[in-house]
N, C-alpha and C. Protein backbone atom coordinates (compact mmCIF):
# COMPACT_ATOMS: atom_id res chain seq x y z
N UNK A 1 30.29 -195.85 -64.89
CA UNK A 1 30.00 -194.50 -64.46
C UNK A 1 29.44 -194.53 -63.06
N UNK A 2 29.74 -193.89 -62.18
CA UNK A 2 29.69 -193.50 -60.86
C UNK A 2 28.68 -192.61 -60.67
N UNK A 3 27.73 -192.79 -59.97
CA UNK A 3 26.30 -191.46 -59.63
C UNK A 3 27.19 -190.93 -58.49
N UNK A 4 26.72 -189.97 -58.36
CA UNK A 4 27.26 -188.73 -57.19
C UNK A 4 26.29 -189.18 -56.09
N UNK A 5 27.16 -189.34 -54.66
CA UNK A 5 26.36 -189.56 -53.70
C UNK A 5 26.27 -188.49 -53.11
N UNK A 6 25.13 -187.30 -53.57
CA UNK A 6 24.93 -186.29 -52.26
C UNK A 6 24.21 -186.36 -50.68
N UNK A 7 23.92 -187.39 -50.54
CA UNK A 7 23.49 -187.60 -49.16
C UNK A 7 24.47 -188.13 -48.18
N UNK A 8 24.12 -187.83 -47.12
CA UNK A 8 25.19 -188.13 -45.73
C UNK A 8 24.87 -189.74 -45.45
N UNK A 9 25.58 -190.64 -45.31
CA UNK A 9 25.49 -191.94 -45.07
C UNK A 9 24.29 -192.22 -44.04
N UNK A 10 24.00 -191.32 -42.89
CA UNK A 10 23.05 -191.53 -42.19
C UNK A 10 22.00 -191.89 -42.43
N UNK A 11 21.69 -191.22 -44.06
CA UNK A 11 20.16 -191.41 -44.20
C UNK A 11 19.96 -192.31 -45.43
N UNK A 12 20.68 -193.46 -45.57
CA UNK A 12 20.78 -194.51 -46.48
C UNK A 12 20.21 -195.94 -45.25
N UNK A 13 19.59 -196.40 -45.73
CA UNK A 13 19.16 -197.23 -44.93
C UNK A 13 18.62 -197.17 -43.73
N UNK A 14 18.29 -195.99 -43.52
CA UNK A 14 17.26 -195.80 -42.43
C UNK A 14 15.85 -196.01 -42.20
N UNK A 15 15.49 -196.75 -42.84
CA UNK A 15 13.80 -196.95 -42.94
C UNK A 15 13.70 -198.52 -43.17
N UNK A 16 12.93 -199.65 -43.02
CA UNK A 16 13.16 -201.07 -43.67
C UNK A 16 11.45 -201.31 -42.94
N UNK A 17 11.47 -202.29 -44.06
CA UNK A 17 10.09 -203.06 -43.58
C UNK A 17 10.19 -202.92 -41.76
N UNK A 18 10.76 -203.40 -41.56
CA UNK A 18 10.97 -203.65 -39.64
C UNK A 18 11.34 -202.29 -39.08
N UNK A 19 11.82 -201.48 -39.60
CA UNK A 19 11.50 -199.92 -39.20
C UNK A 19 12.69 -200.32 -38.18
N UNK A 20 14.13 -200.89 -38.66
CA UNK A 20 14.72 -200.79 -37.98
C UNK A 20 16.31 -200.30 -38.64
N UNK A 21 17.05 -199.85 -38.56
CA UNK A 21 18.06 -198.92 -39.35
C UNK A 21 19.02 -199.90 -39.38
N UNK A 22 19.59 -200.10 -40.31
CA UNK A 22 20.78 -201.39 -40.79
C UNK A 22 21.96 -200.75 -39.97
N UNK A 23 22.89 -201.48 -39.30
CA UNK A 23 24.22 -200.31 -38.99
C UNK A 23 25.14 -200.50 -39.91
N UNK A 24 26.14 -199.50 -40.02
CA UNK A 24 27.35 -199.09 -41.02
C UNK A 24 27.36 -200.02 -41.47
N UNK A 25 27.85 -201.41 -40.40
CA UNK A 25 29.01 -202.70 -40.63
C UNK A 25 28.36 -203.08 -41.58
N UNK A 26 26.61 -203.82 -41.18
CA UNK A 26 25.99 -204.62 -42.10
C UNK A 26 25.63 -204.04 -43.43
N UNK A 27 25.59 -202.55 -43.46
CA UNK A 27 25.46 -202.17 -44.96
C UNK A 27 26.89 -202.31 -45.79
N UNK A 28 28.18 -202.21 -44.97
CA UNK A 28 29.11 -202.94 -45.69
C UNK A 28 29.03 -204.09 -45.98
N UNK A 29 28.80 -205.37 -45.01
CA UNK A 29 28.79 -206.67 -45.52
C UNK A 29 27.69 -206.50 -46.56
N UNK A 30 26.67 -206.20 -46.54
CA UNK A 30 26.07 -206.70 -47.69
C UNK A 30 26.22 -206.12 -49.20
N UNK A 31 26.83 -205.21 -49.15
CA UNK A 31 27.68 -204.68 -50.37
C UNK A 31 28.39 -205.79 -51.00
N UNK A 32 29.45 -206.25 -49.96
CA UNK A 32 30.44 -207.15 -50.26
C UNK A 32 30.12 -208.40 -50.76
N UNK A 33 28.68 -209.20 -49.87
CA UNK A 33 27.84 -210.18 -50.16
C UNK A 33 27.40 -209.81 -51.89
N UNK A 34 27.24 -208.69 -51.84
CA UNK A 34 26.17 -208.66 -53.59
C UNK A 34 27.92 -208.51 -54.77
N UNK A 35 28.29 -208.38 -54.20
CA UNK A 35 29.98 -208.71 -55.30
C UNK A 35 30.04 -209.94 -56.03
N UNK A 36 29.89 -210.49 -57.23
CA UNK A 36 30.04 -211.21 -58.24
C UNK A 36 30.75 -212.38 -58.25
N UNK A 37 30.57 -213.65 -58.05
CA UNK A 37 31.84 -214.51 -57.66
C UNK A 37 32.84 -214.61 -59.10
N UNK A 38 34.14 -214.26 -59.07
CA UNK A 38 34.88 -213.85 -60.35
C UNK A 38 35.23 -212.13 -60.26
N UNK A 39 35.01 -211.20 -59.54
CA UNK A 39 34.68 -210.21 -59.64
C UNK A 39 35.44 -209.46 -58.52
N UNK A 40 36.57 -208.45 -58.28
CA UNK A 40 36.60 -207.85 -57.08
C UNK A 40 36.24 -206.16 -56.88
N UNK A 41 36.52 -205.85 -56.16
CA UNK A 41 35.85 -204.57 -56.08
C UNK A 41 37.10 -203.56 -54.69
N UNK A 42 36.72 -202.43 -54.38
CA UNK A 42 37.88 -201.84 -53.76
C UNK A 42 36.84 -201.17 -52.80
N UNK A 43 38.09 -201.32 -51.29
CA UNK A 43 37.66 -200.71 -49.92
C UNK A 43 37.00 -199.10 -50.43
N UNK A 44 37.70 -198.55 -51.32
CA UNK A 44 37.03 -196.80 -51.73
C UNK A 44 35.56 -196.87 -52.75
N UNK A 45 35.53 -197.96 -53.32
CA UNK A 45 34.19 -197.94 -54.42
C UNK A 45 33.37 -198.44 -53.19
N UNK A 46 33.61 -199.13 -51.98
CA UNK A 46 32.05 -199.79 -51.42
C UNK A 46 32.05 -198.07 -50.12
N UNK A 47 33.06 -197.35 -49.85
CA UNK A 47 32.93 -196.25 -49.13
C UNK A 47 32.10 -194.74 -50.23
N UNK A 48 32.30 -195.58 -51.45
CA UNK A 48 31.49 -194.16 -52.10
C UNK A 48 30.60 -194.28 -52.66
N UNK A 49 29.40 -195.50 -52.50
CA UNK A 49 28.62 -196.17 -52.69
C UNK A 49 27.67 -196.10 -51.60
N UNK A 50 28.57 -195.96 -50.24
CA UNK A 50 27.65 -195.86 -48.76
C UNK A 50 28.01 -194.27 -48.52
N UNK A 51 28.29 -193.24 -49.74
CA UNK A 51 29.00 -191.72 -49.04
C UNK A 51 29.68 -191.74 -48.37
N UNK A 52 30.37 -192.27 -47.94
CA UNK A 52 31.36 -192.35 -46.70
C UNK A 52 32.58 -191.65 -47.22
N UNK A 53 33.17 -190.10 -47.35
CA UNK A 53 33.56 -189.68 -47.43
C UNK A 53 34.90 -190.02 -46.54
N UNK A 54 36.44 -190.48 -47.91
CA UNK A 54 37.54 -191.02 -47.48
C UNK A 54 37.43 -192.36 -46.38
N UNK A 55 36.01 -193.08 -46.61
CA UNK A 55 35.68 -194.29 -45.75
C UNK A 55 36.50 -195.61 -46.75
N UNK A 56 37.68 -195.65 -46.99
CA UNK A 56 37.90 -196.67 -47.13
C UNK A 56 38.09 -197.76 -46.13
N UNK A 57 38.86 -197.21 -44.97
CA UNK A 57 40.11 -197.63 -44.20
C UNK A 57 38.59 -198.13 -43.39
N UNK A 58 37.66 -197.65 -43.20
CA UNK A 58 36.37 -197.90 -42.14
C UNK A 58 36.19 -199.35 -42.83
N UNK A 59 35.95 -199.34 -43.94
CA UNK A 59 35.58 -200.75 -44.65
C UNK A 59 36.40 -201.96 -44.48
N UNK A 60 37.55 -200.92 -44.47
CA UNK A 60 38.66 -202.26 -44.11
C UNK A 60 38.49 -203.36 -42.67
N UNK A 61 38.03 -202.04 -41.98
CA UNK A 61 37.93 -202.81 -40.53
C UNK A 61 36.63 -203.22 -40.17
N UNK A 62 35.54 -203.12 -41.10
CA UNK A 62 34.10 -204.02 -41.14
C UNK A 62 34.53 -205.18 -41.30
N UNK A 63 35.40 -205.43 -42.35
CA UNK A 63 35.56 -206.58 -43.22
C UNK A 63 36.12 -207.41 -41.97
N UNK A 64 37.31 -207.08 -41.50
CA UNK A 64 38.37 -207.64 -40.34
C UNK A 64 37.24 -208.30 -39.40
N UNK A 65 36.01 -207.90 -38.90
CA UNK A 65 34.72 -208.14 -38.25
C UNK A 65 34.15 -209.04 -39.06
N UNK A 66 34.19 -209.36 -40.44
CA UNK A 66 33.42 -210.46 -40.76
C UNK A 66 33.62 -211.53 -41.01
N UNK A 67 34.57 -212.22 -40.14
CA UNK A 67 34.84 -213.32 -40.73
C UNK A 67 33.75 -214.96 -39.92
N UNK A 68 33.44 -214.11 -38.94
CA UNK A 68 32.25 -215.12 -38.28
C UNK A 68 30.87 -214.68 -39.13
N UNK A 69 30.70 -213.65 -39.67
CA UNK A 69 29.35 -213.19 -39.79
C UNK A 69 28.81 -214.52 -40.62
N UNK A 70 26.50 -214.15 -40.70
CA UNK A 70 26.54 -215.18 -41.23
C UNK A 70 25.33 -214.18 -41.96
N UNK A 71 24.76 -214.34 -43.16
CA UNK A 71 25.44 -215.10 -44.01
C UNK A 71 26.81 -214.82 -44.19
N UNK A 72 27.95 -215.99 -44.60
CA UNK A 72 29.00 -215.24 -44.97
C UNK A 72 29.50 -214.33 -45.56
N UNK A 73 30.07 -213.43 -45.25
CA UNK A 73 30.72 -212.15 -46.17
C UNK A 73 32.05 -212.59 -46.99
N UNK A 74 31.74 -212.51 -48.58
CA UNK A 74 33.26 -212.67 -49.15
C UNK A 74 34.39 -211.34 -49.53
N UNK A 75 34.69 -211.37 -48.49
CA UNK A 75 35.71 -210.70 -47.84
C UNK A 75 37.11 -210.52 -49.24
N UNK A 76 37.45 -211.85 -49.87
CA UNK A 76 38.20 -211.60 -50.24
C UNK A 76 38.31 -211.16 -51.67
N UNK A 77 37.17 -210.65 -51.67
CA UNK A 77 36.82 -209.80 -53.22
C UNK A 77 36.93 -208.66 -53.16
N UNK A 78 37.43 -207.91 -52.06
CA UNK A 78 37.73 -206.87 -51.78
C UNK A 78 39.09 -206.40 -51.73
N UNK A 79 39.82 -205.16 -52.61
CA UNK A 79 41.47 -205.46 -52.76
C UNK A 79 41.33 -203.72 -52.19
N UNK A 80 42.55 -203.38 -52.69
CA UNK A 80 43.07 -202.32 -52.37
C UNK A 80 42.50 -201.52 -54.10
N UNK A 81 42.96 -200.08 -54.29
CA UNK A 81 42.18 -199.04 -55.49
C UNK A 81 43.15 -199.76 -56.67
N UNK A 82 44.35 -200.44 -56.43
CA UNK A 82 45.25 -200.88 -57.22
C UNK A 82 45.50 -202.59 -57.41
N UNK A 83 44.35 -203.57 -56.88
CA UNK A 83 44.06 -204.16 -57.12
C UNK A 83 45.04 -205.48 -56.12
N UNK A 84 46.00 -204.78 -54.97
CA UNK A 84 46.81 -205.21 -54.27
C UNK A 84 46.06 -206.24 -53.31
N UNK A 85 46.34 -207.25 -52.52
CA UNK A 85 45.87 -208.08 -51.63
C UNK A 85 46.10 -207.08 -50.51
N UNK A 86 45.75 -206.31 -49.79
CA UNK A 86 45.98 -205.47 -48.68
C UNK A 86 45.51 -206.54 -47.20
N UNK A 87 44.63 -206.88 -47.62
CA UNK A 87 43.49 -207.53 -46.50
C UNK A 87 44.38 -209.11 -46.45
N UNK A 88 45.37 -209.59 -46.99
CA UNK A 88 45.23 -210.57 -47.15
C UNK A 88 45.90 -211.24 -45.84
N UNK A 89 46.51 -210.39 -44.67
CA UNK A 89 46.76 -211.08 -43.55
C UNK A 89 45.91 -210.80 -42.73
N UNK A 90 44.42 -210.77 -42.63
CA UNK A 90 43.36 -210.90 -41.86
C UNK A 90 42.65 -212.32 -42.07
N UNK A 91 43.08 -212.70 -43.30
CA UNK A 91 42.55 -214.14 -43.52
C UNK A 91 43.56 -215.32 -42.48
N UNK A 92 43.07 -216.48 -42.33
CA UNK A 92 43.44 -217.54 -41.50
C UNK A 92 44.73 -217.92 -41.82
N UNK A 93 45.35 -218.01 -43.89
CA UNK A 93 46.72 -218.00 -43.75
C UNK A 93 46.93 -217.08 -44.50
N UNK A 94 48.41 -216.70 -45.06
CA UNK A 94 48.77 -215.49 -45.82
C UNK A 94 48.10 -215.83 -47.49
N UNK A 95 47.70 -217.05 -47.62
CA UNK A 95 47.52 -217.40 -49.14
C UNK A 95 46.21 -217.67 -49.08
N UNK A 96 45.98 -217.06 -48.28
CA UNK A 96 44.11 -217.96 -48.12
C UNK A 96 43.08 -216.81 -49.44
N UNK A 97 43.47 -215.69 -49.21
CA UNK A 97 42.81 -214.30 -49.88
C UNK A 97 43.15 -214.81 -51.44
N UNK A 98 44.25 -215.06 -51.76
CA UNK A 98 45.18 -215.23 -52.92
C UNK A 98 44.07 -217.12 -53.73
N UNK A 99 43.82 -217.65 -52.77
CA UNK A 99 43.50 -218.98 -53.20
C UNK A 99 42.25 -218.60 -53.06
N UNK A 100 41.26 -218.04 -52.84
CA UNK A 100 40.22 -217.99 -53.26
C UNK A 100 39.83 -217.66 -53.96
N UNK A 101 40.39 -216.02 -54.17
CA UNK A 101 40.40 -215.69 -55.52
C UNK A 101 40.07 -216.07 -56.72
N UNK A 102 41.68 -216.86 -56.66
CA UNK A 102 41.52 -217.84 -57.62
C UNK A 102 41.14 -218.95 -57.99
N UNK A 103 40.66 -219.96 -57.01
CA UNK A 103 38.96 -221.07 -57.02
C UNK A 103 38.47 -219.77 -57.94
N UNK A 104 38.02 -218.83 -57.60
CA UNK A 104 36.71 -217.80 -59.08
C UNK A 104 37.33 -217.55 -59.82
N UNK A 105 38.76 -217.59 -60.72
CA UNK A 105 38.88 -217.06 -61.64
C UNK A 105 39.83 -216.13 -62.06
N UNK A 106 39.90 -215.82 -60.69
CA UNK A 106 40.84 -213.88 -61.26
C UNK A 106 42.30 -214.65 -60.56
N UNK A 107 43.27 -214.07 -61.87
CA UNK A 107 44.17 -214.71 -61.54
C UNK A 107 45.23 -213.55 -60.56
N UNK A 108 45.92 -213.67 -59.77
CA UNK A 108 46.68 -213.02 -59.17
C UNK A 108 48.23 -213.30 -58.75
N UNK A 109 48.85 -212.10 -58.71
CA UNK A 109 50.53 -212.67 -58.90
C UNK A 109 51.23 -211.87 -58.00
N UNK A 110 52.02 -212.19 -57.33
CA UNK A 110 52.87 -211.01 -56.66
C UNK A 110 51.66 -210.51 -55.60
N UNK A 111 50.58 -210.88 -55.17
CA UNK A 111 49.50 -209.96 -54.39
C UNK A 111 49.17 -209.18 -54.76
N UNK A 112 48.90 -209.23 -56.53
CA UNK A 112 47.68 -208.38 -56.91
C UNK A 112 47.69 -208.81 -58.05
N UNK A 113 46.01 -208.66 -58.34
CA UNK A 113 45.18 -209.21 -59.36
C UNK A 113 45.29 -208.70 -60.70
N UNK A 114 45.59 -209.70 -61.39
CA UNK A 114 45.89 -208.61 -62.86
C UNK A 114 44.72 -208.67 -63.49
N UNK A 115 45.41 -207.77 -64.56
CA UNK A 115 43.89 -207.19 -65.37
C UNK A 115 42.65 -206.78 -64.67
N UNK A 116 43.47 -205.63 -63.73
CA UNK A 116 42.31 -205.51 -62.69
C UNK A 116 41.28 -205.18 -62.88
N UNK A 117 41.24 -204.15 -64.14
CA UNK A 117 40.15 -203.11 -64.60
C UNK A 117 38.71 -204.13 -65.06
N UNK A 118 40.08 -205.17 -66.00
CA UNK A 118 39.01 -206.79 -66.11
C UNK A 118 38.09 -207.18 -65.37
N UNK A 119 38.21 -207.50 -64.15
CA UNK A 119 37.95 -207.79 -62.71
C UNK A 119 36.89 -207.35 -61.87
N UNK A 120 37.43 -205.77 -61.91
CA UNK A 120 36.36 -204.78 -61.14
C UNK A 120 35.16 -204.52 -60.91
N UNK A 121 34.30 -204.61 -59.96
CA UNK A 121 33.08 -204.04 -60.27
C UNK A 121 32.62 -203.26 -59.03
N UNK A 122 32.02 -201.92 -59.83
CA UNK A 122 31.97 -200.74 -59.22
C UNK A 122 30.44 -201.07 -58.49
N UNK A 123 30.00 -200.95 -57.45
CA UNK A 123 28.63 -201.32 -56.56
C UNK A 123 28.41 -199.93 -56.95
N UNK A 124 28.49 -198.83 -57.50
CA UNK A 124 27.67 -197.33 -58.12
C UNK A 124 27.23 -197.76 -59.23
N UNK A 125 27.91 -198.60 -59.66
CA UNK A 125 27.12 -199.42 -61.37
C UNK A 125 26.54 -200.01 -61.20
N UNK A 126 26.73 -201.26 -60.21
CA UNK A 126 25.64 -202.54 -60.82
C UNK A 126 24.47 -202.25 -59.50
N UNK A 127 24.70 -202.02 -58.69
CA UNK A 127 23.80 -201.87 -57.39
C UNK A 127 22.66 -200.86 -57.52
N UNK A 128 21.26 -200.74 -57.03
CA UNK A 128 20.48 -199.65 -56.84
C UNK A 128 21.12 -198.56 -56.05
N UNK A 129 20.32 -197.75 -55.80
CA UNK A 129 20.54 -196.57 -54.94
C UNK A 129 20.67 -197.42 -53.42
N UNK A 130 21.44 -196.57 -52.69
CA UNK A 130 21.11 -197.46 -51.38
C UNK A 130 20.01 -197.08 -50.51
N UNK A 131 19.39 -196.30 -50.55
CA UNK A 131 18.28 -196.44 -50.11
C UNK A 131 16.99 -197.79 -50.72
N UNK A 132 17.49 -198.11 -51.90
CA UNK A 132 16.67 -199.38 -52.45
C UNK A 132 17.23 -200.25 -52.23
N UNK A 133 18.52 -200.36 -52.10
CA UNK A 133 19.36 -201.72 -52.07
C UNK A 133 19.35 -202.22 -50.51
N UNK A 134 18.84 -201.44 -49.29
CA UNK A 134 18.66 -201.83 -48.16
C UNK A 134 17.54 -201.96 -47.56
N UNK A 135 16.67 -201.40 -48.52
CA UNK A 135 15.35 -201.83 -48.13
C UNK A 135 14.86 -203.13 -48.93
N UNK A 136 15.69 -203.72 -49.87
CA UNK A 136 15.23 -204.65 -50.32
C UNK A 136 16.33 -206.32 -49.49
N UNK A 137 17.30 -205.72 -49.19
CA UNK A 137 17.94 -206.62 -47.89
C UNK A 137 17.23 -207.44 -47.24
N UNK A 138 16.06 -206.44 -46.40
CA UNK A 138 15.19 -207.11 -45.24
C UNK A 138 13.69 -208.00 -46.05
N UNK A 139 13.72 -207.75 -47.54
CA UNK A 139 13.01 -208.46 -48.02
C UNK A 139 13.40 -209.75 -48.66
N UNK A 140 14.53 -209.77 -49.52
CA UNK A 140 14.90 -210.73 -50.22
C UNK A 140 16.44 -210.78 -49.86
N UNK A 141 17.25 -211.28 -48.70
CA UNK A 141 18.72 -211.44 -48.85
C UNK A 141 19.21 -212.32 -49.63
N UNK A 142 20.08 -211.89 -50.36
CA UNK A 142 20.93 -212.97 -50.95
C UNK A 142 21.02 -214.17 -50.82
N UNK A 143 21.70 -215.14 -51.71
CA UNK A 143 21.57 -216.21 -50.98
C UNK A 143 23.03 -216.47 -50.51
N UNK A 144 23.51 -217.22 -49.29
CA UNK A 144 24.51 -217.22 -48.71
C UNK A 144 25.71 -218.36 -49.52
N UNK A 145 26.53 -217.09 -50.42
CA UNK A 145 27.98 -217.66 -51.25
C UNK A 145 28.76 -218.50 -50.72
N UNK A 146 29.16 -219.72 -51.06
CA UNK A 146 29.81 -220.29 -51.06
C UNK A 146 31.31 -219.70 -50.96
N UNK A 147 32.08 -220.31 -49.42
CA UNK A 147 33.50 -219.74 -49.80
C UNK A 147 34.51 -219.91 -50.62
């Protein structure tokens, strides 16, 4: 089940111990960072999670930005609403998205993951509000996933 995001993305992560405002990108990567290893999730569940009204395609092109970031962002847990490899020629080869994947588990065929529903996980379910989930960022980050 999905909570309704009535607030404007602006005012999600605007406050942090350091009183300094996270930008868009990094509240995407760290969405992506808190994703489940075994687990993928879709460019529209991490845009309606941050309100980002029809922000999929924005996520897409955070992601395209993270491939230096550090801690690392796993990028390739992120598919399309239908569970398609969309992203998967931003990675270094065309099978790179596809082989990591599956190192965790989820098996994938044709460039997309079956039993997707299996798979999925919605960041409106397992995640706090984002106003908690970014103020607790600058306290306790993750620890940095293994690719």
């Amino acid at each position: 089940m999905s909570p309704s995001r009535g607030k404007s993305s602006d005012t999600y992560g605007s406050s942090s111990p350091s009183s300094r405002p996270l930008p868009l990108i990094e509240k995407i990567w760290w969405v992506v960072r808190a994703i489940p290893p075994g687990r993928v999730t879709t460019y529209g569940a991490i845009a309606q999670y941050l309100g980002l009204t029809r922000g999929a395609r924005l996520v897409g092109h955070a992601l395209n930005l993270s491939h230096k970031a550090f801690p690392p962002v796993p990028a390739h847990r992120v598919v399309n609403r239908t569970g398609l490899l969309t992203g998967k020629f931003h990675f270094p080869t065309h099978t790179a998205m596809q082989e990591r994947l599956e190192s965790e588990g989820i098996p994938v065929k044709n460039d997309q993951v079956q039993n997707f529903t299996q798979y999925f996980w919605d960041p409106c379910a397992h995640l706090p509000w984002p106003e908690v989930f970014f103020s607790q960022v600058y306290d306790e980050p993750p620890p940095p996933q293994k690719p």
